[in-house]
PDB file of N, CA and C in Angstrom:
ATOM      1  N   UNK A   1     144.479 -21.094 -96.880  1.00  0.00           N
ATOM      2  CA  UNK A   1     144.514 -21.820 -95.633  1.00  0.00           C
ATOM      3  C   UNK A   1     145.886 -21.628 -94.986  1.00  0.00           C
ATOM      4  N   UNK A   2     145.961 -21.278 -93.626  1.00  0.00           N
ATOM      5  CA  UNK A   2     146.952 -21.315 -92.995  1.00  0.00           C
ATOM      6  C   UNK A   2     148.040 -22.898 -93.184  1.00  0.00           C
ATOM      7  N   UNK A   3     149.167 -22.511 -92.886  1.00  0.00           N
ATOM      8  CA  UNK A   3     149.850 -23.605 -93.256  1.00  0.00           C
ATOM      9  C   UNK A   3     150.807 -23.802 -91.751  1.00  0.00           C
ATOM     10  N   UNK A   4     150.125 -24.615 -90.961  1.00  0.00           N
ATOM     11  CA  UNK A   4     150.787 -24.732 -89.231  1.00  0.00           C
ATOM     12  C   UNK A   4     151.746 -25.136 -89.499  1.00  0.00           C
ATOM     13  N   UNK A   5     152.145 -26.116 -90.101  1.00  0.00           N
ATOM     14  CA  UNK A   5     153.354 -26.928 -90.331  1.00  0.00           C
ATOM     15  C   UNK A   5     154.480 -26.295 -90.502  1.00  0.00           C
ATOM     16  N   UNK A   6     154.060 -25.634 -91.254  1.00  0.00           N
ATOM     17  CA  UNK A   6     155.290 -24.432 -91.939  1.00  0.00           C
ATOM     18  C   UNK A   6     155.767 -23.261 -90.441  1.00  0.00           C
ATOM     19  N   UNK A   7     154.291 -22.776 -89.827  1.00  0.00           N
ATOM     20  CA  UNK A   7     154.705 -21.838 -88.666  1.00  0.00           C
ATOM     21  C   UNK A   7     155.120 -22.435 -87.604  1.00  0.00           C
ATOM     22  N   UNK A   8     155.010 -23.573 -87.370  1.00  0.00           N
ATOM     23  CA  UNK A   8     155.756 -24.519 -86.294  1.00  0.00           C
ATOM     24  C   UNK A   8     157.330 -24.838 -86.522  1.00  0.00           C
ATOM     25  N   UNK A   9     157.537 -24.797 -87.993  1.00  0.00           N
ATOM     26  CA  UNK A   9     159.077 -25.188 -88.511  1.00  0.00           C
ATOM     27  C   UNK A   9     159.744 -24.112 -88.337  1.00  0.00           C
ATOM     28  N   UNK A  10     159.267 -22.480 -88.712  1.00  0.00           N
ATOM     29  CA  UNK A  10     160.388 -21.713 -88.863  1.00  0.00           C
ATOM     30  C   UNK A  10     160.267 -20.699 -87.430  1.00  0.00           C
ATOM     31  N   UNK A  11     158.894 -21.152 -86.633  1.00  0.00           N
ATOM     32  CA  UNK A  11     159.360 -20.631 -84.971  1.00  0.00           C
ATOM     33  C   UNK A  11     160.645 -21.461 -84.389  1.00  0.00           C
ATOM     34  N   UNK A  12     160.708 -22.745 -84.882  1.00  0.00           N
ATOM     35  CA  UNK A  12     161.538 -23.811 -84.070  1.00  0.00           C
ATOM     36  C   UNK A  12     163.213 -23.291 -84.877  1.00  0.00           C
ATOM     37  N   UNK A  13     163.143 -23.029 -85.631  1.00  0.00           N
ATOM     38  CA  UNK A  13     164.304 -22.404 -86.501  1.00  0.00           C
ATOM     39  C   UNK A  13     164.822 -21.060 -85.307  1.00  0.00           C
ATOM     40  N   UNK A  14     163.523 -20.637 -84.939  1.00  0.00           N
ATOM     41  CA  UNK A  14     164.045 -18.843 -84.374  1.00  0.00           C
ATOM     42  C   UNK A  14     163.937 -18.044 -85.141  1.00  0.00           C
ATOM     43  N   UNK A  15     163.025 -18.076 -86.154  1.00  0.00           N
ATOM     44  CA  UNK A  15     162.310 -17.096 -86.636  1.00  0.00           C
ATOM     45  C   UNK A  15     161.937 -16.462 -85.719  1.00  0.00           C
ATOM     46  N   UNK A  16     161.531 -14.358 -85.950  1.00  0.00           N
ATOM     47  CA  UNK A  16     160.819 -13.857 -85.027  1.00  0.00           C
ATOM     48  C   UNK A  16     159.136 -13.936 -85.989  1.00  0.00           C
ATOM     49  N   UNK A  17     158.521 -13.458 -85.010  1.00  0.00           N
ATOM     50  CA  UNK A  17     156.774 -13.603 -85.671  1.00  0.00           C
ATOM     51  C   UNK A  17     156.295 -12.621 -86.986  1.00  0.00           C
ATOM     52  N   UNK A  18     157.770 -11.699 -86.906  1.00  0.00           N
ATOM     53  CA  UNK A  18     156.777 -11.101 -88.458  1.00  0.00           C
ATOM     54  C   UNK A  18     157.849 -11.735 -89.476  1.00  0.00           C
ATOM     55  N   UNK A  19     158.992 -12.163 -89.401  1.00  0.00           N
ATOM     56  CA  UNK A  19     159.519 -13.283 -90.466  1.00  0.00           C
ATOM     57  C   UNK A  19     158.564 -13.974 -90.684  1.00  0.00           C
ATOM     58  N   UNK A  20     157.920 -14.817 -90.074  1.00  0.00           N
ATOM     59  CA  UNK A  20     157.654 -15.862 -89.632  1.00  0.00           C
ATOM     60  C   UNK A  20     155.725 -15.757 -90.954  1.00  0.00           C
ATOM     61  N   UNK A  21     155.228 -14.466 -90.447  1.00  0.00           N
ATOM     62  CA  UNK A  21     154.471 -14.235 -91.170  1.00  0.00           C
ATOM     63  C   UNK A  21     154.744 -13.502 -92.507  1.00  0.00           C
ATOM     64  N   UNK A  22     155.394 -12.880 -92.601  1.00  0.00           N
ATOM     65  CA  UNK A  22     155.893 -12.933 -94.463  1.00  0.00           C
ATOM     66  C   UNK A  22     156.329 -13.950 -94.722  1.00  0.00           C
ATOM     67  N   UNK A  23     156.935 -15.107 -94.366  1.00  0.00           N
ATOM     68  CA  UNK A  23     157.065 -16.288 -95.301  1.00  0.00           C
ATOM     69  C   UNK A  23     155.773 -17.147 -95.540  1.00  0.00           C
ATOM     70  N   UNK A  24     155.423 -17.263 -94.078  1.00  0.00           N
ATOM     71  CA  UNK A  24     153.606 -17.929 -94.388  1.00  0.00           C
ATOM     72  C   UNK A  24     152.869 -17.369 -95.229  1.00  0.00           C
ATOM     73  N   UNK A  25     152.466 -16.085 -95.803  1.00  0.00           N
ATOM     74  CA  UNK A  25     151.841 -15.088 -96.186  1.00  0.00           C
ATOM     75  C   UNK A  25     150.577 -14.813 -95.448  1.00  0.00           C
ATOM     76  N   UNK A  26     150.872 -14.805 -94.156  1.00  0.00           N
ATOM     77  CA  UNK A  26     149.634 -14.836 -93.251  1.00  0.00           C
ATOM     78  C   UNK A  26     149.991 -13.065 -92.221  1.00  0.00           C
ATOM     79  N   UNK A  27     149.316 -13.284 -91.376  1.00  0.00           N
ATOM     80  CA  UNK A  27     149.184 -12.102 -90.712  1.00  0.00           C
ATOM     81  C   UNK A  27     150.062 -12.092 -89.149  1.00  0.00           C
ATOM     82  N   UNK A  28     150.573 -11.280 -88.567  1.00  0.00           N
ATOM     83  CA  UNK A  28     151.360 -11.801 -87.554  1.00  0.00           C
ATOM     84  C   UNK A  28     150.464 -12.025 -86.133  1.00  0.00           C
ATOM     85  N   UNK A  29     149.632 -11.667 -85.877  1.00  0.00           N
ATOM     86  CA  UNK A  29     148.264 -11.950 -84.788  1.00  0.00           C
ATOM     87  C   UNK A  29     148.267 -13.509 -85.397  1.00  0.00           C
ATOM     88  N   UNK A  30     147.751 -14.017 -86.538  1.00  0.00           N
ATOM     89  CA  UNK A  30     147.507 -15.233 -86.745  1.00  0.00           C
ATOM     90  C   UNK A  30     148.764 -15.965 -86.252  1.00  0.00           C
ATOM     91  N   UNK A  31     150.094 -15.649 -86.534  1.00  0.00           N
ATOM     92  CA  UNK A  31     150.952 -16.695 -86.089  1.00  0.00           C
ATOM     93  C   UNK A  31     151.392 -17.040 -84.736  1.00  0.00           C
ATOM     94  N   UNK A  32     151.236 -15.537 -84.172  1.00  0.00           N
ATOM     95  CA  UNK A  32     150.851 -15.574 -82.746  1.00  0.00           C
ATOM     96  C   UNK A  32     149.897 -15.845 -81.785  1.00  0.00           C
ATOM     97  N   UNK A  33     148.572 -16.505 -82.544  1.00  0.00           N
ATOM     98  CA  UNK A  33     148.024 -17.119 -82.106  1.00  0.00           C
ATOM     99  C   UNK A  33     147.547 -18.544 -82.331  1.00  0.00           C
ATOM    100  N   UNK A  34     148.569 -18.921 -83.743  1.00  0.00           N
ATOM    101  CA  UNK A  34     148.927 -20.323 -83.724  1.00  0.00           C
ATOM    102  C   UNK A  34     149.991 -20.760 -82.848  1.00  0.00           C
ATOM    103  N   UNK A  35     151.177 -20.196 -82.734  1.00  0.00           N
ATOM    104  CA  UNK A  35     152.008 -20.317 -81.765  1.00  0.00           C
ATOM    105  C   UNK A  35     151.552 -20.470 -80.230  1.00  0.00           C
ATOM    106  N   UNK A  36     150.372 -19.941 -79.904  1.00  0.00           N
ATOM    107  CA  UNK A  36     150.452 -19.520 -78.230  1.00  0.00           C
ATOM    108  C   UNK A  36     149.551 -21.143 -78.372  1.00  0.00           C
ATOM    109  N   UNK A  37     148.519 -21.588 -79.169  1.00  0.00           N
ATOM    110  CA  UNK A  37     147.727 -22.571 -79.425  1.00  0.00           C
ATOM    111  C   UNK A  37     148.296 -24.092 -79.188  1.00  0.00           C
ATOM    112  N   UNK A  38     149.478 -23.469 -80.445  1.00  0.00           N
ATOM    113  CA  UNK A  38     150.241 -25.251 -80.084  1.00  0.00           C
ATOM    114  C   UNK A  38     151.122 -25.405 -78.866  1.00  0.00           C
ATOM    115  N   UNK A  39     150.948 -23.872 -77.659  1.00  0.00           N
ATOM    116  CA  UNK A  39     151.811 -24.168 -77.132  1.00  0.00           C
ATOM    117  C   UNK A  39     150.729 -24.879 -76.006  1.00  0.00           C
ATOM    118  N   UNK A  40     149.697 -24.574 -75.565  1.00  0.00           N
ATOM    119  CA  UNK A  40     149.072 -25.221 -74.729  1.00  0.00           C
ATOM    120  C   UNK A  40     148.268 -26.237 -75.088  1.00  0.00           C
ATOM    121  N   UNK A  41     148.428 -26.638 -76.412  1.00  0.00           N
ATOM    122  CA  UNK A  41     147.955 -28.290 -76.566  1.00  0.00           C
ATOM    123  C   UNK A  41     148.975 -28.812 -76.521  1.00  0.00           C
ATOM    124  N   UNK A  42     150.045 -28.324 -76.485  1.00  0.00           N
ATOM    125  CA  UNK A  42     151.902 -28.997 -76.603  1.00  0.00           C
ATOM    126  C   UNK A  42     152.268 -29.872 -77.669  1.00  0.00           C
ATOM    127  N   UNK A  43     151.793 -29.060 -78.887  1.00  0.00           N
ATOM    128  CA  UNK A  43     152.562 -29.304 -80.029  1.00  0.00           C
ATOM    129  C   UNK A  43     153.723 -28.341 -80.455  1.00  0.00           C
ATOM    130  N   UNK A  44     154.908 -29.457 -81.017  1.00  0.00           N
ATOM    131  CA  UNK A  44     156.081 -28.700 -81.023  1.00  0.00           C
ATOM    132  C   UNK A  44     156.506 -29.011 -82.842  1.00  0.00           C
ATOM    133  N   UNK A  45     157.152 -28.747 -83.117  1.00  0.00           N
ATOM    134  CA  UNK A  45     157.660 -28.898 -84.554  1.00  0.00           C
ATOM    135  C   UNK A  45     157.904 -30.290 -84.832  1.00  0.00           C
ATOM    136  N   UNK A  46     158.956 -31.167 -84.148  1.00  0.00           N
ATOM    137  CA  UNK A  46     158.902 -32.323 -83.958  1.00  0.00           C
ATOM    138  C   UNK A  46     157.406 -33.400 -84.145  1.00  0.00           C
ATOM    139  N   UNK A  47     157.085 -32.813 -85.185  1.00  0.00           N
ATOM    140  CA  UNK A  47     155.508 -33.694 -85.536  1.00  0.00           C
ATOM    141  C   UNK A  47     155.492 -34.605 -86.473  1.00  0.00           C
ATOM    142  N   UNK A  48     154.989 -36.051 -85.938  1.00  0.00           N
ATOM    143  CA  UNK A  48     155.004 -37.020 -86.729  1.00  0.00           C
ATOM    144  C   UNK A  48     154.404 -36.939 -88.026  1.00  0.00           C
ATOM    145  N   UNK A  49     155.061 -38.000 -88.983  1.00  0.00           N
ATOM    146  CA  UNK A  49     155.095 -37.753 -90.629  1.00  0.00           C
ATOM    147  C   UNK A  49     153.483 -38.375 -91.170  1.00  0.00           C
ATOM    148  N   UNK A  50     152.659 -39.086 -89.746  1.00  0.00           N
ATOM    149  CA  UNK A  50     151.768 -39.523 -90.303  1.00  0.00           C
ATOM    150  C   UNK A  50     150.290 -38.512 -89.926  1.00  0.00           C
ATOM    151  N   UNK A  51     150.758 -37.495 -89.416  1.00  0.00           N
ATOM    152  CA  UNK A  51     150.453 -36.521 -89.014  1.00  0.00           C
ATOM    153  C   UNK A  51     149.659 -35.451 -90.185  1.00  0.00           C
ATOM    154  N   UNK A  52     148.349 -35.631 -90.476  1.00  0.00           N
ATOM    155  CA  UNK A  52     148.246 -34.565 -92.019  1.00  0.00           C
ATOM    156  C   UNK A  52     147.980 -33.177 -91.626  1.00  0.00           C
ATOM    157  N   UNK A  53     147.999 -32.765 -92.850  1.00  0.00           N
ATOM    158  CA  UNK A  53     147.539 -31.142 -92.066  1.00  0.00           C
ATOM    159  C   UNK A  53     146.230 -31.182 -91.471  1.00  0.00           C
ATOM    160  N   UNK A  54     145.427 -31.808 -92.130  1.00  0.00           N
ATOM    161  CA  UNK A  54     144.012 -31.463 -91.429  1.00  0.00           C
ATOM    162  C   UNK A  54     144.134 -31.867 -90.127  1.00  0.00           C
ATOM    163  N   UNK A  55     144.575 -33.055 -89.533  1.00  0.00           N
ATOM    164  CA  UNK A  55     144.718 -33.619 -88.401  1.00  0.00           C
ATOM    165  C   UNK A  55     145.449 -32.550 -87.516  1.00  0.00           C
ATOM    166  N   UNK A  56     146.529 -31.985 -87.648  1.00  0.00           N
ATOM    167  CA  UNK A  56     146.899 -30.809 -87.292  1.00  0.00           C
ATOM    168  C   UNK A  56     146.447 -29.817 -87.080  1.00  0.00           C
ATOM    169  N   UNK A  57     145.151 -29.393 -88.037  1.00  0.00           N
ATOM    170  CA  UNK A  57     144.858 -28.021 -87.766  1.00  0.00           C
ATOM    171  C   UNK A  57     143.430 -28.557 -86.610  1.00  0.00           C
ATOM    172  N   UNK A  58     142.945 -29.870 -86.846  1.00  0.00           N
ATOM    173  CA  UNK A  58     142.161 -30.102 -86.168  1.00  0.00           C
ATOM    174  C   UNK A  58     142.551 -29.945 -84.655  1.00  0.00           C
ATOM    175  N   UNK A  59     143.558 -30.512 -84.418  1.00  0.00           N
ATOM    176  CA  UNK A  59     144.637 -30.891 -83.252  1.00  0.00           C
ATOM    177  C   UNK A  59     144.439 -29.295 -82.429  1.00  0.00           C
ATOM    178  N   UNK A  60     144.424 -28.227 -83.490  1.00  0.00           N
ATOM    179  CA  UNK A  60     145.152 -26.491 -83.158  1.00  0.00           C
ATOM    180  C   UNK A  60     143.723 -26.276 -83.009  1.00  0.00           C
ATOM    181  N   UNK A  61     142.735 -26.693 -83.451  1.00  0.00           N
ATOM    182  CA  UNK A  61     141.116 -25.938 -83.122  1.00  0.00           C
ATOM    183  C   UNK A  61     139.887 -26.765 -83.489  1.00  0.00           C
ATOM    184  N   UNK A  62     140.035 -27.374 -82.028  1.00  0.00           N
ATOM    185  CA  UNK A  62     138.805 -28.712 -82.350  1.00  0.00           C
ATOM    186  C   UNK A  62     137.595 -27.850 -82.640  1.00  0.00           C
ATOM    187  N   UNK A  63     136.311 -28.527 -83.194  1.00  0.00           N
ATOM    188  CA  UNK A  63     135.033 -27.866 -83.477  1.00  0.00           C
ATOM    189  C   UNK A  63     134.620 -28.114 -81.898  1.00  0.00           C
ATOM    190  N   UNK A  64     133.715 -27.237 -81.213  1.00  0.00           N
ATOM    191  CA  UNK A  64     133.094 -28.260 -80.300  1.00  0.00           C
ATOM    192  C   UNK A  64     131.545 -28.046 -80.331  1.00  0.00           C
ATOM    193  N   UNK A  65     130.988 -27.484 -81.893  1.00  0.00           N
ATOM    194  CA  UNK A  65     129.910 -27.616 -82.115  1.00  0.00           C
ATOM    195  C   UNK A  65     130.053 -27.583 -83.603  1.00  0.00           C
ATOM    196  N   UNK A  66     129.430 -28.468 -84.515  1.00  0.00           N
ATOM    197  CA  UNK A  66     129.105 -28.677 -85.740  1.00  0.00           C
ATOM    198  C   UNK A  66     128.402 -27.671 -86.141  1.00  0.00           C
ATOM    199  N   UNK A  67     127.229 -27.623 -85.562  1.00  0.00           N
ATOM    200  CA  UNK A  67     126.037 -26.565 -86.349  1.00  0.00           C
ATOM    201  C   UNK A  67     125.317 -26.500 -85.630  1.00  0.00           C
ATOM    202  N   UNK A  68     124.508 -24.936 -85.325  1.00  0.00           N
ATOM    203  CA  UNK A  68     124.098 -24.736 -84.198  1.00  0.00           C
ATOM    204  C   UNK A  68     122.473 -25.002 -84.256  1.00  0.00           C
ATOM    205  N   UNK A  69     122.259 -25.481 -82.580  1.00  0.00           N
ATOM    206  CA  UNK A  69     121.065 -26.177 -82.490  1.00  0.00           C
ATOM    207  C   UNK A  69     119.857 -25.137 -81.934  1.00  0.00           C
ATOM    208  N   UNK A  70     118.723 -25.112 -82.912  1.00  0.00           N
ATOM    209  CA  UNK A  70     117.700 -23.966 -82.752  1.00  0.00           C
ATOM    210  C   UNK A  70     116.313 -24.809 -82.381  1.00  0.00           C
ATOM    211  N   UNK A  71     115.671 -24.271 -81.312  1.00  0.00           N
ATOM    212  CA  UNK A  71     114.444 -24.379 -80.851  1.00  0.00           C
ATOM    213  C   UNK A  71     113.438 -24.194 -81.020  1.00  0.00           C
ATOM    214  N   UNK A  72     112.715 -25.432 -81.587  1.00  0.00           N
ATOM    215  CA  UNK A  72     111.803 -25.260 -82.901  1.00  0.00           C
ATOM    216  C   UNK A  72     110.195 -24.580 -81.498  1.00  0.00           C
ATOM    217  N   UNK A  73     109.211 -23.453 -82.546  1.00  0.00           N
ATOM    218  CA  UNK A  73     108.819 -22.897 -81.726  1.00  0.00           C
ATOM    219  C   UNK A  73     107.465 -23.414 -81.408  1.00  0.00           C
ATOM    220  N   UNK A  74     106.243 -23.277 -80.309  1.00  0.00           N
ATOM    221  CA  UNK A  74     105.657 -24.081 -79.904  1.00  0.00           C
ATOM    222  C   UNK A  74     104.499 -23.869 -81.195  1.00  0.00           C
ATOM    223  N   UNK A  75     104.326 -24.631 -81.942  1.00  0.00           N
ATOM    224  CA  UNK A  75     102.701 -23.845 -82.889  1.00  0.00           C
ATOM    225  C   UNK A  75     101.635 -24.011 -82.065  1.00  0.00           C
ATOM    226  N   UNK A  76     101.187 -25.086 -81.137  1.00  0.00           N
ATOM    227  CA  UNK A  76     100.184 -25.244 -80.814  1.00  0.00           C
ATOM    228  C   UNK A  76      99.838 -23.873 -80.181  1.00  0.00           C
ATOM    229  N   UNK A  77     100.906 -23.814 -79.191  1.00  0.00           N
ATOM    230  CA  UNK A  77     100.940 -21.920 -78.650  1.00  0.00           C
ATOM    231  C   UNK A  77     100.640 -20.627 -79.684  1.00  0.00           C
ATOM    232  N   UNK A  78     101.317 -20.854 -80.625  1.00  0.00           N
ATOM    233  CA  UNK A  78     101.018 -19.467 -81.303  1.00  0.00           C
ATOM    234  C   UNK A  78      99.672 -19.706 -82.439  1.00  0.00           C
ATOM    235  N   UNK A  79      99.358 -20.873 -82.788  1.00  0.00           N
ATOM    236  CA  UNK A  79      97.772 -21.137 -83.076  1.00  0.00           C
ATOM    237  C   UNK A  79      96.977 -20.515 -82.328  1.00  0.00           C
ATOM    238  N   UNK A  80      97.063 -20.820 -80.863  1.00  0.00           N
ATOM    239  CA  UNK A  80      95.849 -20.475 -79.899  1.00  0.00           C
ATOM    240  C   UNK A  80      95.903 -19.196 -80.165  1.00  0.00           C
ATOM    241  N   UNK A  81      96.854 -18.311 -79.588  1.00  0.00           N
ATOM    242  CA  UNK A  81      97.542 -16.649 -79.544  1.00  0.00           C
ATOM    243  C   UNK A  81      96.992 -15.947 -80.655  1.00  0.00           C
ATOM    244  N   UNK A  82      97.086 -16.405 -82.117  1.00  0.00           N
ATOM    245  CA  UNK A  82      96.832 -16.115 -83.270  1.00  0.00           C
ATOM    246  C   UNK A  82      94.789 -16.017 -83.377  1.00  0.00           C
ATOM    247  N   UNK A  83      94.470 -16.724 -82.504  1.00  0.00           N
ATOM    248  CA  UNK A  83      92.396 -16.944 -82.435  1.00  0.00           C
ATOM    249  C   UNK A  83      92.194 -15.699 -81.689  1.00  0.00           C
ATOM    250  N   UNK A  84      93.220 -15.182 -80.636  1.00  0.00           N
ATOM    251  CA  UNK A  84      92.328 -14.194 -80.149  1.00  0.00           C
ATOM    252  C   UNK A  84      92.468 -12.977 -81.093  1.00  0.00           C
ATOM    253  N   UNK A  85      91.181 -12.106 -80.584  1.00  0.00           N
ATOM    254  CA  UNK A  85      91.202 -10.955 -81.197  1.00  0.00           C
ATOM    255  C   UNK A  85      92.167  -9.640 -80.819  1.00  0.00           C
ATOM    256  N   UNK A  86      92.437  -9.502 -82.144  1.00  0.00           N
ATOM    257  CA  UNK A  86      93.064  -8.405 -82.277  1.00  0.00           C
ATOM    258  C   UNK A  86      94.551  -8.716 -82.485  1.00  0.00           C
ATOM    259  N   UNK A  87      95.152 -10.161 -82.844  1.00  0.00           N
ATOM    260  CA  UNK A  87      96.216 -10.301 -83.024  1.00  0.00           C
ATOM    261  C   UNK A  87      96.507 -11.110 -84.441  1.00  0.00           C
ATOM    262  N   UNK A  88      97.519 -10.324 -85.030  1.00  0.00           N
ATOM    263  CA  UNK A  88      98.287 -10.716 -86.293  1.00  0.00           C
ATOM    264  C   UNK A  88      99.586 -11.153 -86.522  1.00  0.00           C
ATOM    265  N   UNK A  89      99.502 -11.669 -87.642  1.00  0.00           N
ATOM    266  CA  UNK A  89     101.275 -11.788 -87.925  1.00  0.00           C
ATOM    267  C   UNK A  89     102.221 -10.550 -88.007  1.00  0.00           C
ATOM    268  N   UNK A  90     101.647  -9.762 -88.266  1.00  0.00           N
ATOM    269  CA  UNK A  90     102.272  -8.521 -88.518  1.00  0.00           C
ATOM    270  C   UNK A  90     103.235  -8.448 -87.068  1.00  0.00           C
ATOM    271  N   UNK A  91     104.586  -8.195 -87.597  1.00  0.00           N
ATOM    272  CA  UNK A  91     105.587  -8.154 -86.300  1.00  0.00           C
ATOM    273  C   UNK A  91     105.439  -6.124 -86.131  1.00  0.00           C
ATOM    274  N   UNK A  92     105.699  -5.454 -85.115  1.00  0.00           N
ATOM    275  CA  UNK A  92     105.493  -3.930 -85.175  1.00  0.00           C
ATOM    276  C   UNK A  92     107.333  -3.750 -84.881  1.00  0.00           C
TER     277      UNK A  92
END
């Protein structure tokens, strides 16, 4: 798991981004796109102590869908479809 806390502390230090990612052991695209992240939700290093990581990483990438919602299909429709002739399950 990425560790924001840590890439928020040693950008604010003046780390450059591939320091920054050999100490995280992360990738430098990733820190640069945690960096550009907290910059437009306007989180800065200065982050409160009651602050956890999860709350943080939540903070860096809200869900804005849980699990995706599928459209259950009509049976009454494919009952009927299925009576006429000449049609099967068989997909071609």
């Amino acid at each position: 798991m990425t560790n924001y806390r840590e890439i928020l502390r040693l950008d604010n230090l003046g780390l450059n981004k591939t320091q920054i990612a050999d100490a995280c052991d992360c990738s430098r695209t990733t820190v640069i796109a945690v960096l550009r992240r907290a910059e437009e939700v306007g989180l800065f290093y200065t982050l409160p102590e009651s602050l956890s990581d999860k709350e943080l990483s939540k903070k860096l990438h809200p869900s804005t869908q849980s699990k995706p919602m599928y459209k259950m299909p009509d049976y009454e429709y494919v009952h009927k479809e299925l009576q006429k002739s000449g049609v099967t399950l068989i997909m071609a």
